[in-house]
PDB file of N, CA and C in Angstrom:
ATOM      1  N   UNK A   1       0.847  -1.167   0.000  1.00  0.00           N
ATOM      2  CA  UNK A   1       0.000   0.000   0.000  1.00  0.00           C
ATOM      3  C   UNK A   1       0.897   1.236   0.000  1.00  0.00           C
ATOM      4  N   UNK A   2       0.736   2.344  -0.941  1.00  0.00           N
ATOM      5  CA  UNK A   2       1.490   3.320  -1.023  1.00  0.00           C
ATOM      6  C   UNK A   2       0.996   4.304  -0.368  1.00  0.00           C
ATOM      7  N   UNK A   3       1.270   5.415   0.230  1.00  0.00           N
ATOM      8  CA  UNK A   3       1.335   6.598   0.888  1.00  0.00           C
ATOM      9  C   UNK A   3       0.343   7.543   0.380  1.00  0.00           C
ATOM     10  N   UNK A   4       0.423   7.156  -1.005  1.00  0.00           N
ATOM     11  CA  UNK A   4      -0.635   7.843  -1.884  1.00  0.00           C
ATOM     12  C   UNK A   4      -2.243   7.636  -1.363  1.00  0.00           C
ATOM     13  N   UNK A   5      -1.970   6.221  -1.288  1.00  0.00           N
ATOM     14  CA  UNK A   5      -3.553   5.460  -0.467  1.00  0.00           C
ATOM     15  C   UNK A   5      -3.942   5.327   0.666  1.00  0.00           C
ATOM     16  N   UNK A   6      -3.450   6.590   1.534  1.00  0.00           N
ATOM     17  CA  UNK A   6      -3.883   6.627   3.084  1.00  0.00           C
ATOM     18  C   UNK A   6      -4.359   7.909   3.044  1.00  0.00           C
ATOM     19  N   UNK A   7      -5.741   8.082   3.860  1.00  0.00           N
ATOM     20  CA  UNK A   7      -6.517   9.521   3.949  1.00  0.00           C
ATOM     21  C   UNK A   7      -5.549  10.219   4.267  1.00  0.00           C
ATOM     22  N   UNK A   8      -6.105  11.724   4.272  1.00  0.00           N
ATOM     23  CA  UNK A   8      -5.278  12.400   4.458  1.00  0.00           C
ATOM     24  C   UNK A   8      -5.354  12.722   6.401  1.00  0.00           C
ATOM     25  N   UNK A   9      -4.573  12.922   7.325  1.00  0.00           N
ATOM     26  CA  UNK A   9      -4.409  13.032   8.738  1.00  0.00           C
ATOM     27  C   UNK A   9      -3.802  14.175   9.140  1.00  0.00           C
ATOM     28  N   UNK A  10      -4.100  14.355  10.293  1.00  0.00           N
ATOM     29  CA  UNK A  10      -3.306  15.581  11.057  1.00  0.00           C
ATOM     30  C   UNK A  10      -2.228  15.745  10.826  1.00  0.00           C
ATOM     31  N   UNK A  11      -1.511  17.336  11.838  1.00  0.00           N
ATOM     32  CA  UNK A  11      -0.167  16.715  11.636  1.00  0.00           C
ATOM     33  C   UNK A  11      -0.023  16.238  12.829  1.00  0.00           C
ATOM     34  N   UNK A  12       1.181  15.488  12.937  1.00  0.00           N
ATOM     35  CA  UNK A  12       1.512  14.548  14.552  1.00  0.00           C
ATOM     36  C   UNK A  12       1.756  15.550  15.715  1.00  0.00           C
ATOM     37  N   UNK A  13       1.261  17.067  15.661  1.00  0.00           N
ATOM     38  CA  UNK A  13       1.453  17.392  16.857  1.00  0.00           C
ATOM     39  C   UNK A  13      -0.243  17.837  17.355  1.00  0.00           C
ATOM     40  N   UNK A  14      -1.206  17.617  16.641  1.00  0.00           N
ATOM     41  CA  UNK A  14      -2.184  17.545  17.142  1.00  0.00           C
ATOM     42  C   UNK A  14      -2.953  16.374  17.334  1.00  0.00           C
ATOM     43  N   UNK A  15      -1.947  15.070  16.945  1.00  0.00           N
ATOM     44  CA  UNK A  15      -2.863  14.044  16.913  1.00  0.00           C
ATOM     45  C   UNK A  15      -2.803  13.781  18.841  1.00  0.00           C
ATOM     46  N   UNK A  16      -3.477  12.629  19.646  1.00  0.00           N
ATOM     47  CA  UNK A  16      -2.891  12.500  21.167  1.00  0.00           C
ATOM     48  C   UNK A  16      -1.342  11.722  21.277  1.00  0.00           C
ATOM     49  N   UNK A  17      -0.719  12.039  22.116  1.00  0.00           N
ATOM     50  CA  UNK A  17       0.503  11.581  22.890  1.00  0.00           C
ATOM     51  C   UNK A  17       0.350   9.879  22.956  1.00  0.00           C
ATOM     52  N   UNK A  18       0.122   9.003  22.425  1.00  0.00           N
ATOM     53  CA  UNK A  18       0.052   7.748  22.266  1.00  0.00           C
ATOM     54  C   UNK A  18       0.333   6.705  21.269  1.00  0.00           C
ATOM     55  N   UNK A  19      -0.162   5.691  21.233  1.00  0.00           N
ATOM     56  CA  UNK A  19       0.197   4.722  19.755  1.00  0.00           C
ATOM     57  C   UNK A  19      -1.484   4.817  19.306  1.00  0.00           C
ATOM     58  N   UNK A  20      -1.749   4.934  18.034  1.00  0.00           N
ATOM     59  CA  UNK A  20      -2.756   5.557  17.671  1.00  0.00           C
ATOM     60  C   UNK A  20      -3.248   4.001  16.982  1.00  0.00           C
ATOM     61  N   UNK A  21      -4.312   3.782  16.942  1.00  0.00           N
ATOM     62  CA  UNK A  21      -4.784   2.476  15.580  1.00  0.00           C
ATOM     63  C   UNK A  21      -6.066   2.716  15.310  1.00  0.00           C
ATOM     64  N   UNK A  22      -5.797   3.029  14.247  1.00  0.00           N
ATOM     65  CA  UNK A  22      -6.799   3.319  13.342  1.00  0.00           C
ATOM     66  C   UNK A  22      -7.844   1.519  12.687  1.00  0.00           C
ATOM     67  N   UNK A  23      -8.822   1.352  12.585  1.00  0.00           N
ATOM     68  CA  UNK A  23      -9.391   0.676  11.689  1.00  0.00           C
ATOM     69  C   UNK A  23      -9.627   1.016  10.265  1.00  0.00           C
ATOM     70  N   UNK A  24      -9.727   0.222   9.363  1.00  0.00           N
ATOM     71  CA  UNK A  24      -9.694   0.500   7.758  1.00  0.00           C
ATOM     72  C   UNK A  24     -11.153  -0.046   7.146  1.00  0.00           C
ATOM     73  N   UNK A  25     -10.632  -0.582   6.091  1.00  0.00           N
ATOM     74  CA  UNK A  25     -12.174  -1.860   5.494  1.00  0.00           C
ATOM     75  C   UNK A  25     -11.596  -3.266   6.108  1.00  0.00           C
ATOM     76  N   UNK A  26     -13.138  -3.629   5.641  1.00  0.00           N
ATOM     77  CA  UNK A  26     -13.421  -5.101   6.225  1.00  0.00           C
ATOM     78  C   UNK A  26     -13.541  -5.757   4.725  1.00  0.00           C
ATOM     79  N   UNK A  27     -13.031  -6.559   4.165  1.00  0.00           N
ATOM     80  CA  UNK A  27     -14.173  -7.418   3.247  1.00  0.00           C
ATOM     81  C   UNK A  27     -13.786  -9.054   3.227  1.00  0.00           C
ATOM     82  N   UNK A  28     -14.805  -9.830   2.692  1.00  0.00           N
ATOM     83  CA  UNK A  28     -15.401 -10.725   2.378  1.00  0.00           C
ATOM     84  C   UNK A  28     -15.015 -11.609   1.338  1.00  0.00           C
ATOM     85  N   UNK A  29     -14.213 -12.603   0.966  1.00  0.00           N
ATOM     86  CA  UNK A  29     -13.661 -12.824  -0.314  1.00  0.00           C
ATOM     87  C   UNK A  29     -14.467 -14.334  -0.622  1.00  0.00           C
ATOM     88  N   UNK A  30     -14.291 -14.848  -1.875  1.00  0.00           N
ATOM     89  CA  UNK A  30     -15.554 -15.536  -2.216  1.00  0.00           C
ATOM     90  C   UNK A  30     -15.104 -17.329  -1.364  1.00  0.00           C
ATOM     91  N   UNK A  31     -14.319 -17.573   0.006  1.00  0.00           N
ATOM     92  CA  UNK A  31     -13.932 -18.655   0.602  1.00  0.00           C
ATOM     93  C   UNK A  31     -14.676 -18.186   2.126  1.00  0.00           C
ATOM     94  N   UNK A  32     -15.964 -16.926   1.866  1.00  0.00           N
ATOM     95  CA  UNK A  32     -16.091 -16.503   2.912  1.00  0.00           C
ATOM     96  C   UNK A  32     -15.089 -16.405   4.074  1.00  0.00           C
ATOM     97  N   UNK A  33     -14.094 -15.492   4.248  1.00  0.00           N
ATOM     98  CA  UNK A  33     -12.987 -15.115   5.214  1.00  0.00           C
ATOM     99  C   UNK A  33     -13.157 -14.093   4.889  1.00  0.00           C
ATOM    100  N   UNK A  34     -12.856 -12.779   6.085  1.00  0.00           N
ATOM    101  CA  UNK A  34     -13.447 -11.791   6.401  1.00  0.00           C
ATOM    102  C   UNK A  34     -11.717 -11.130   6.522  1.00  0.00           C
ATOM    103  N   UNK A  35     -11.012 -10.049   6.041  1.00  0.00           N
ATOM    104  CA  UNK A  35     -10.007  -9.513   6.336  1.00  0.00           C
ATOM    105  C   UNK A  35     -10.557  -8.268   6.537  1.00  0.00           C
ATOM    106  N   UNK A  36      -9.742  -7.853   7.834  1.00  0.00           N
ATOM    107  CA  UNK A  36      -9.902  -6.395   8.396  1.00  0.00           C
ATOM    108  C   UNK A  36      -8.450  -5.373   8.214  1.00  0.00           C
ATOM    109  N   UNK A  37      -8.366  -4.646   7.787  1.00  0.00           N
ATOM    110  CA  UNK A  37      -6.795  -4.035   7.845  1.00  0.00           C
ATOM    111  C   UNK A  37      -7.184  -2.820   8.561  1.00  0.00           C
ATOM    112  N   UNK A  38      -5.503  -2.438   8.900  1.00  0.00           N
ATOM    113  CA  UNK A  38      -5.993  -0.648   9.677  1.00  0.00           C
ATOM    114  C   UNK A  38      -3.919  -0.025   9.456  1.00  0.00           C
ATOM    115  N   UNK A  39      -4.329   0.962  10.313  1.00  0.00           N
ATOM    116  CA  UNK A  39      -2.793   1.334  10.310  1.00  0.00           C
ATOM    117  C   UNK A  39      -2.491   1.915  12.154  1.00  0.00           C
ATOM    118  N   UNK A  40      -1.231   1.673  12.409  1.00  0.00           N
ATOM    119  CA  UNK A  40      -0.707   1.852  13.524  1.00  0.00           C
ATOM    120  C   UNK A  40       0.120   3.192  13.316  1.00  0.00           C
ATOM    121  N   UNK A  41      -0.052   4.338  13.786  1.00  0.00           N
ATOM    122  CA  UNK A  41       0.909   5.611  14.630  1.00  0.00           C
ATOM    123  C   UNK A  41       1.473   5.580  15.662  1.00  0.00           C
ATOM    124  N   UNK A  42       3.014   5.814  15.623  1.00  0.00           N
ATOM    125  CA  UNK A  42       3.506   5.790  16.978  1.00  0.00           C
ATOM    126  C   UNK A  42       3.576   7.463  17.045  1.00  0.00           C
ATOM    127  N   UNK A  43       2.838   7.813  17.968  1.00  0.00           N
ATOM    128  CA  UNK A  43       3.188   9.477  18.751  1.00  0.00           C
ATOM    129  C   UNK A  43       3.465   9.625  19.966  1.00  0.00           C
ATOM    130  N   UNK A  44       4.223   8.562  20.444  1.00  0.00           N
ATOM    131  CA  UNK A  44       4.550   8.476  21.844  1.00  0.00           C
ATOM    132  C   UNK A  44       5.617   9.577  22.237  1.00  0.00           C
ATOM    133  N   UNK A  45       6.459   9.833  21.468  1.00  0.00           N
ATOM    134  CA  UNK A  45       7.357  10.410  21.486  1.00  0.00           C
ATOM    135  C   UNK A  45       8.434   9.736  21.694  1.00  0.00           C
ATOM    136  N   UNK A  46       8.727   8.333  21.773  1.00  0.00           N
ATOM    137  CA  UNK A  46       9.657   6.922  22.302  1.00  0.00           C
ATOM    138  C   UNK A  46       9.035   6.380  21.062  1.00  0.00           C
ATOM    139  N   UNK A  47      10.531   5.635  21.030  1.00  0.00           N
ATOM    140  CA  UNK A  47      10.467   4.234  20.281  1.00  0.00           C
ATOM    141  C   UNK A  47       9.644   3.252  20.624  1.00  0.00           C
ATOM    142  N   UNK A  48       9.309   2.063  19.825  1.00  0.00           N
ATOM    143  CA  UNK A  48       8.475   1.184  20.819  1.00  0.00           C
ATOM    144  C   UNK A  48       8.939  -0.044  19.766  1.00  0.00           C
ATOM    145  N   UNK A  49       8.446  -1.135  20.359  1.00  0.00           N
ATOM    146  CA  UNK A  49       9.096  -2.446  19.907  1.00  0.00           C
ATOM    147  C   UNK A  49       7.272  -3.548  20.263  1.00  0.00           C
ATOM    148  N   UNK A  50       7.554  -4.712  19.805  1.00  0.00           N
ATOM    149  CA  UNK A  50       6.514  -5.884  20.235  1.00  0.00           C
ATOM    150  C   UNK A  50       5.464  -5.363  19.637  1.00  0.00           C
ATOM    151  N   UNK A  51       4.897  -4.488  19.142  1.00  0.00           N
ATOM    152  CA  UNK A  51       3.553  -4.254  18.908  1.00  0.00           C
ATOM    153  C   UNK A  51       2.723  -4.939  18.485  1.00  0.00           C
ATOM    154  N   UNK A  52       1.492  -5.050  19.303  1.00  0.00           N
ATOM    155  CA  UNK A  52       0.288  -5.958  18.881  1.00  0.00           C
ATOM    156  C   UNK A  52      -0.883  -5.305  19.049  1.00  0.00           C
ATOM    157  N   UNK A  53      -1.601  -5.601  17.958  1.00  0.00           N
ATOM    158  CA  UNK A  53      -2.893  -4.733  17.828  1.00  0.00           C
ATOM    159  C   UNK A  53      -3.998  -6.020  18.397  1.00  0.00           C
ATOM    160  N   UNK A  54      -4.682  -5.800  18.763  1.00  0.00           N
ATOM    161  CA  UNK A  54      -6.113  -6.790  19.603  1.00  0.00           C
ATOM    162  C   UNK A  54      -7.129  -6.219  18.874  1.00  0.00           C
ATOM    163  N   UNK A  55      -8.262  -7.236  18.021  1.00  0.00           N
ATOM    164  CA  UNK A  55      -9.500  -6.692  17.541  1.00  0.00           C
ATOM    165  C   UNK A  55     -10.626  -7.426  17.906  1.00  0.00           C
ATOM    166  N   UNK A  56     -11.579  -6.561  18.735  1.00  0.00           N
ATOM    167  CA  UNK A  56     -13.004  -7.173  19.512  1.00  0.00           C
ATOM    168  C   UNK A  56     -13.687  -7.046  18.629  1.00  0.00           C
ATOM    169  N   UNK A  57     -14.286  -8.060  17.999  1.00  0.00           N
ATOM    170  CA  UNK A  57     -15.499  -7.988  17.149  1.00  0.00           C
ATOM    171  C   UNK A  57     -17.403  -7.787  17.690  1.00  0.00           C
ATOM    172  N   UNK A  58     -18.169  -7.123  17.568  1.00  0.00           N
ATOM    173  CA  UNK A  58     -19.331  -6.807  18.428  1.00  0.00           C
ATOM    174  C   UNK A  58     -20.367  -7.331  17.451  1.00  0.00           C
ATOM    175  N   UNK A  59     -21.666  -7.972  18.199  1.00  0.00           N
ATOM    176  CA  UNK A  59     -22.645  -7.910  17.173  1.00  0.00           C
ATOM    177  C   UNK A  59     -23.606  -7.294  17.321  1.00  0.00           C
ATOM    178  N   UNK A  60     -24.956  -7.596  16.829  1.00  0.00           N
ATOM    179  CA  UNK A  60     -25.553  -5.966  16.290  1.00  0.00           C
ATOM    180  C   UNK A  60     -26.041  -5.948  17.840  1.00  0.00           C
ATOM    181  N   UNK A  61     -26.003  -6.303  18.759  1.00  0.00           N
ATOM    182  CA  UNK A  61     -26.621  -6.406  20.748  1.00  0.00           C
ATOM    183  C   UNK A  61     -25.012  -6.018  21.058  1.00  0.00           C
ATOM    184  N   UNK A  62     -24.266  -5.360  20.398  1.00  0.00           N
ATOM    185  CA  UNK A  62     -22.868  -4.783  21.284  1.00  0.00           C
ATOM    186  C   UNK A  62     -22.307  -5.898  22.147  1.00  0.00           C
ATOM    187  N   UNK A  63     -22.739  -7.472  21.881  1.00  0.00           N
ATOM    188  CA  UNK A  63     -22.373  -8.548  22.401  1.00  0.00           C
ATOM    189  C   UNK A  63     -20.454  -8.309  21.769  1.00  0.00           C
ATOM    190  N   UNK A  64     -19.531  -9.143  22.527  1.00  0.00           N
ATOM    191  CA  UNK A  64     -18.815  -9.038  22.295  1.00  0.00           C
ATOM    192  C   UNK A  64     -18.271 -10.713  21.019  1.00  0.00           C
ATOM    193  N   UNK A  65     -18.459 -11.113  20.339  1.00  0.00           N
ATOM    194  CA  UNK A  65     -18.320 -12.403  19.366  1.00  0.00           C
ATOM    195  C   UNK A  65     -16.771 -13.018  18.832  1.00  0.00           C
ATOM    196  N   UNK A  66     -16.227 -12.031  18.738  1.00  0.00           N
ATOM    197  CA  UNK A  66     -14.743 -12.478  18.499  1.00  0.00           C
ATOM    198  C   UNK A  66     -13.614 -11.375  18.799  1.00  0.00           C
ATOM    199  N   UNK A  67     -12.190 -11.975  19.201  1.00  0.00           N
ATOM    200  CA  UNK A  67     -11.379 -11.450  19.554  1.00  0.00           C
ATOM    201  C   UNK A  67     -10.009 -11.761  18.954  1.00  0.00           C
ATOM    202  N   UNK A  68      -9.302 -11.476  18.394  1.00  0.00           N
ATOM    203  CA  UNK A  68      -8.518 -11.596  17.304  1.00  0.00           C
ATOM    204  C   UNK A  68      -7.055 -10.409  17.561  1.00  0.00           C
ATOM    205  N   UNK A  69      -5.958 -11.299  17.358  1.00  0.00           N
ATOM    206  CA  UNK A  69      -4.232 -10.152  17.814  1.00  0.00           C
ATOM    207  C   UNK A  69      -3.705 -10.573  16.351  1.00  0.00           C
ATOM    208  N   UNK A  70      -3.078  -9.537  15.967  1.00  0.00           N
ATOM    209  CA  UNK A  70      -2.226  -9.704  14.464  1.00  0.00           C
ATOM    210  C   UNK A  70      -0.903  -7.893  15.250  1.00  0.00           C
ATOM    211  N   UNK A  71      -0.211  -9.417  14.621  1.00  0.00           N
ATOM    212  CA  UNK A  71       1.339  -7.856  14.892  1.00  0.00           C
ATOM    213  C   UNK A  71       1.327  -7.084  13.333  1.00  0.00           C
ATOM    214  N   UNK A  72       1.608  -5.775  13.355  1.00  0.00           N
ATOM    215  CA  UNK A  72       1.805  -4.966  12.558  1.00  0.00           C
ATOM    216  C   UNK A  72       3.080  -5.271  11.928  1.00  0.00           C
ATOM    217  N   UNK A  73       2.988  -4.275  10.538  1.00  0.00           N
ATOM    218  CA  UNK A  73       4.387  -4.704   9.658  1.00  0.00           C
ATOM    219  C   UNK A  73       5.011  -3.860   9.547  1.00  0.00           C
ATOM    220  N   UNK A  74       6.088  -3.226  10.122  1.00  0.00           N
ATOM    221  CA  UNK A  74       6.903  -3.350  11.092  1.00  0.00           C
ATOM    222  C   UNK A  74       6.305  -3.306  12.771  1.00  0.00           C
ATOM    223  N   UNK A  75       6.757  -4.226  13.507  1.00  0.00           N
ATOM    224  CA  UNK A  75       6.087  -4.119  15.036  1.00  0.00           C
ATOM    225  C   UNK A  75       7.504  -3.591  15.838  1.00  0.00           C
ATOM    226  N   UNK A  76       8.437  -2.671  15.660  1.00  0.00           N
ATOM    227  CA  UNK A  76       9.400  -1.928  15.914  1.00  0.00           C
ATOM    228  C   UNK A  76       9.010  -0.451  14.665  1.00  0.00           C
ATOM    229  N   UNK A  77       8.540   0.962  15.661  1.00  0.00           N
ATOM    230  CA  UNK A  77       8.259   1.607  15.346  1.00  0.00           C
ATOM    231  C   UNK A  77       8.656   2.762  16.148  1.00  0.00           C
ATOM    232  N   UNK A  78       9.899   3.664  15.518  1.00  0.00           N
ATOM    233  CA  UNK A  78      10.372   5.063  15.976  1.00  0.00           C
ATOM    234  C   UNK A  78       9.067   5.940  16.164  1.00  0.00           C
ATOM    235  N   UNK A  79       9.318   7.399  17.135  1.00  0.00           N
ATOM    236  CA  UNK A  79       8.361   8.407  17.064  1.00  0.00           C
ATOM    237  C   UNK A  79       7.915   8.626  15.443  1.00  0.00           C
ATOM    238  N   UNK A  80       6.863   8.692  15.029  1.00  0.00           N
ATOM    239  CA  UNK A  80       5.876   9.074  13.807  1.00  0.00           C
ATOM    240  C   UNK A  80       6.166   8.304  13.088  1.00  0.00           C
ATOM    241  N   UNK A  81       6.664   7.133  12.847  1.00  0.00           N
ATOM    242  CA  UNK A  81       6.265   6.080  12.159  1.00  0.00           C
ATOM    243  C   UNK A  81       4.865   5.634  12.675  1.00  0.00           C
ATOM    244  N   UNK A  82       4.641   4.548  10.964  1.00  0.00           N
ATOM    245  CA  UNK A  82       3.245   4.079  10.929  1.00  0.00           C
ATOM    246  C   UNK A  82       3.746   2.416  10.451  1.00  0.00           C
ATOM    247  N   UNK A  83       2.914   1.644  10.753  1.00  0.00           N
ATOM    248  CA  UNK A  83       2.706   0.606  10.575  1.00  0.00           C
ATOM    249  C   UNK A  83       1.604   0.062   9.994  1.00  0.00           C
ATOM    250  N   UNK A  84       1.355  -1.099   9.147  1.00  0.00           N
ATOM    251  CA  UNK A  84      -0.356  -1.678   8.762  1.00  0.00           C
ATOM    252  C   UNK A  84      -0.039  -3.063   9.235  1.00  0.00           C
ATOM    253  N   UNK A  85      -1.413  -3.018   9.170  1.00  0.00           N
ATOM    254  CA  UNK A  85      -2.030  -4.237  10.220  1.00  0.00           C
ATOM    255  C   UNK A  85      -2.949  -5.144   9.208  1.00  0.00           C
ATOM    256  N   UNK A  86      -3.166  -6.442   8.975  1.00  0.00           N
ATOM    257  CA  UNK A  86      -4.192  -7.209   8.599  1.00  0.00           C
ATOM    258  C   UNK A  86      -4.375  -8.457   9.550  1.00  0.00           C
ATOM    259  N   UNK A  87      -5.695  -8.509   9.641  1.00  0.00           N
ATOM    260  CA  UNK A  87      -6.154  -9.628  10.766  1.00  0.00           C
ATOM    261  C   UNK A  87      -7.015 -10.584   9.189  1.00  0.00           C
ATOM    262  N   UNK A  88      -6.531 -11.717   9.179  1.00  0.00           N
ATOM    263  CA  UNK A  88      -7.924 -12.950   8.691  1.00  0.00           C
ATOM    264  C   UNK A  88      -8.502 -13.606   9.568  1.00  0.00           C
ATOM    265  N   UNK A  89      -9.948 -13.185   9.374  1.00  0.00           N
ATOM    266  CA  UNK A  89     -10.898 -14.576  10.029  1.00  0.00           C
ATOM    267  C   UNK A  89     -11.269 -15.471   8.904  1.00  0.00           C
ATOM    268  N   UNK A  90     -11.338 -16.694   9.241  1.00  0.00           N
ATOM    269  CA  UNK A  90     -11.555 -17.772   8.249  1.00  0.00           C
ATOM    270  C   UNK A  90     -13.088 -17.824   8.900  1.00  0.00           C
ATOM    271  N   UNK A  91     -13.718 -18.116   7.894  1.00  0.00           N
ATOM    272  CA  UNK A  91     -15.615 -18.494   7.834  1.00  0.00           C
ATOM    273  C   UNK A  91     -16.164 -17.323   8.589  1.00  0.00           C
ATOM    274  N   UNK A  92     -15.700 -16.299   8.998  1.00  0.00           N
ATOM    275  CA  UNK A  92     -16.266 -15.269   9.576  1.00  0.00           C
ATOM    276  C   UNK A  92     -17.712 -15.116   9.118  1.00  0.00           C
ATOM    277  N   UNK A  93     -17.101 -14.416   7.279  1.00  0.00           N
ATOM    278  CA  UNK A  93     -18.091 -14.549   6.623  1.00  0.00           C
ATOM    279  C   UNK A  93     -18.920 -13.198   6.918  1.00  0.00           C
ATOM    280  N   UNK A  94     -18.608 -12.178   7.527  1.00  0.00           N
ATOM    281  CA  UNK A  94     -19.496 -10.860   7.828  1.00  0.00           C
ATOM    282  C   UNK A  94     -18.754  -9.864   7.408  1.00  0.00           C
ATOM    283  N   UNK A  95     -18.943  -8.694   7.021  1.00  0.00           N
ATOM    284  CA  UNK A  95     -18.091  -7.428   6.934  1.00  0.00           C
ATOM    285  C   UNK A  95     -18.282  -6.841   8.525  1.00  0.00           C
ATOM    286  N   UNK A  96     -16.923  -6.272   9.020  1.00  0.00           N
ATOM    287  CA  UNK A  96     -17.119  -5.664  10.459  1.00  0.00           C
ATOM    288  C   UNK A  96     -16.894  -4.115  10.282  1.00  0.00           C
ATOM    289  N   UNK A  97     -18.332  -4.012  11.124  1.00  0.00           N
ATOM    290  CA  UNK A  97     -18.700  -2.549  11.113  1.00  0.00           C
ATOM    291  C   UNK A  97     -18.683  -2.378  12.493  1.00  0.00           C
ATOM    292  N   UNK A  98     -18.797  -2.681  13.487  1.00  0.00           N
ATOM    293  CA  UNK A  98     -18.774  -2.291  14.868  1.00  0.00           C
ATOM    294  C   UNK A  98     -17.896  -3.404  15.896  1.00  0.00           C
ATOM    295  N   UNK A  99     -16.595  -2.725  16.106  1.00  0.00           N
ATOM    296  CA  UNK A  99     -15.246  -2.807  16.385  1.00  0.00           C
ATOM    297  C   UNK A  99     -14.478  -2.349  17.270  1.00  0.00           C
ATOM    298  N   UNK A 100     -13.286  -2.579  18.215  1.00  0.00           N
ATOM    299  CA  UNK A 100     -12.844  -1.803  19.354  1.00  0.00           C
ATOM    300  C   UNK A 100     -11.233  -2.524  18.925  1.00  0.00           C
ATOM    301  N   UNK A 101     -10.330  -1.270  18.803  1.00  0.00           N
ATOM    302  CA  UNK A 101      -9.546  -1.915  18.728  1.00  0.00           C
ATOM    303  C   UNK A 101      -8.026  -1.227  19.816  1.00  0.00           C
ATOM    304  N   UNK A 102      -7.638  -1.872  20.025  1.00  0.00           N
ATOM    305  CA  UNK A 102      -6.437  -1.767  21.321  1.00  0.00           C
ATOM    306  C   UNK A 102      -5.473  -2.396  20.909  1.00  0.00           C
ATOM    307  N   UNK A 103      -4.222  -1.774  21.535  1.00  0.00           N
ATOM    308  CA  UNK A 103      -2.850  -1.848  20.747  1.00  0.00           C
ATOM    309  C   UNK A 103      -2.604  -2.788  22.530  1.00  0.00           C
ATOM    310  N   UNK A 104      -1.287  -3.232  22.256  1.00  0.00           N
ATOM    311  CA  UNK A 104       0.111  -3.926  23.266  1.00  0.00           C
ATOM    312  C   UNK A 104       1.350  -3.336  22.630  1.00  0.00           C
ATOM    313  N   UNK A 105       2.350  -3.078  23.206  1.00  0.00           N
ATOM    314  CA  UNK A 105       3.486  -2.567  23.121  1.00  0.00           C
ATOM    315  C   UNK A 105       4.190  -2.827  24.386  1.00  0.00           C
ATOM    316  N   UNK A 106       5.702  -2.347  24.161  1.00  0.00           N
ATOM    317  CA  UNK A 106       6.719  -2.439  25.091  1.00  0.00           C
ATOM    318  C   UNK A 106       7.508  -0.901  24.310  1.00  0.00           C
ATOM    319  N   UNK A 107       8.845  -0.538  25.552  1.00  0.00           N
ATOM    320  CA  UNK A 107       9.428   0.781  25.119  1.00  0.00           C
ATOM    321  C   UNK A 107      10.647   0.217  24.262  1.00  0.00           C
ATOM    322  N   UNK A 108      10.963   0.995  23.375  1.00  0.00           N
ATOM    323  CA  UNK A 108      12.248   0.384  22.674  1.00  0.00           C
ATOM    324  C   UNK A 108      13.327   1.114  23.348  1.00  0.00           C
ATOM    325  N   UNK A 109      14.098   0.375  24.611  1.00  0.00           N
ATOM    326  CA  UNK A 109      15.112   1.282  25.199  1.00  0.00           C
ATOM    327  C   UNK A 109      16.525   0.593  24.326  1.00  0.00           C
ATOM    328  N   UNK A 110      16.725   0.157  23.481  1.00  0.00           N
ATOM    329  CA  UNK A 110      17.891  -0.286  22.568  1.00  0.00           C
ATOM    330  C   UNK A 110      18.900   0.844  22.586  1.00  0.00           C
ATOM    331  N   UNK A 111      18.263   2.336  22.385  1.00  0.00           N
ATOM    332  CA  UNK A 111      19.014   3.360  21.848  1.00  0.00           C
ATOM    333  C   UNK A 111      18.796   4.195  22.960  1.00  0.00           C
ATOM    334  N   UNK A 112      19.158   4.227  24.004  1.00  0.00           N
ATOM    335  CA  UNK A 112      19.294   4.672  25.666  1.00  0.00           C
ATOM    336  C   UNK A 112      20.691   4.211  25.728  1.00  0.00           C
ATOM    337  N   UNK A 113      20.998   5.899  26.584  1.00  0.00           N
ATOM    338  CA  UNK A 113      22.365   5.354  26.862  1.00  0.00           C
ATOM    339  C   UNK A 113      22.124   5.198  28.387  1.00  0.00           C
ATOM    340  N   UNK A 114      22.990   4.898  28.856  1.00  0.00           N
ATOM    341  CA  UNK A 114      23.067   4.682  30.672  1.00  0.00           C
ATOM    342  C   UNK A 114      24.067   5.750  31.010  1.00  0.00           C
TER     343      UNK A 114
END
């Protein structure tokens, strides 16, 4: 995916002080499996390393139905780097429209001096 094909966003000093994850589209391919993609911002102001994105799937009663972790590509991400994310569900079989999604991380102290 090129740079060209991401909305257009803030700049990183008004976005919040955090790792940001965005959700994207959902679709449906004809083996019924459901892929969700999104993109990851680091605005922590720190490096960060391990990253894992967590996706709660809801149904139309805000029941909670599936729960799903896919690491981003790169999951080592400097201040204002971005990362993308794709999760597959096999037989899902739904497009997801109502979604919660939460990051995991660790600090990248590699480049700390003592």
């Amino acid at each position: 995916m090129g740079i060209e094909e991401f909305p257009e966003i803030e700049s990183f000093q008004r976005l919040p002080k955090k790792l940001i994850v965005k959700g994207g589209d959902s679709t449906v391919d004809s083996n019924q499996d459901t892929t969700f993609k999104g993109l990851v911002i680091n605005n922590l102001g720190q490096s960060v390393k391990d990253v894992v994105v967590h996706l709660i799937v809801f149904d139309e009663d805000n029941i909670p139905v599936l729960q799903v972790s896919a690491k981003p590509e790169p999951d080592r991400l400097s201040q204002g780097n971005m990362a993308s994310f794709k999760v597959k569900m096999q037989g899902f079989a739904k497009p997801i429209n109502n979604y919660y999604l939460h990051s995991q991380w660790k600090y990248d102290d590699s480049e700390w001096s003592v």
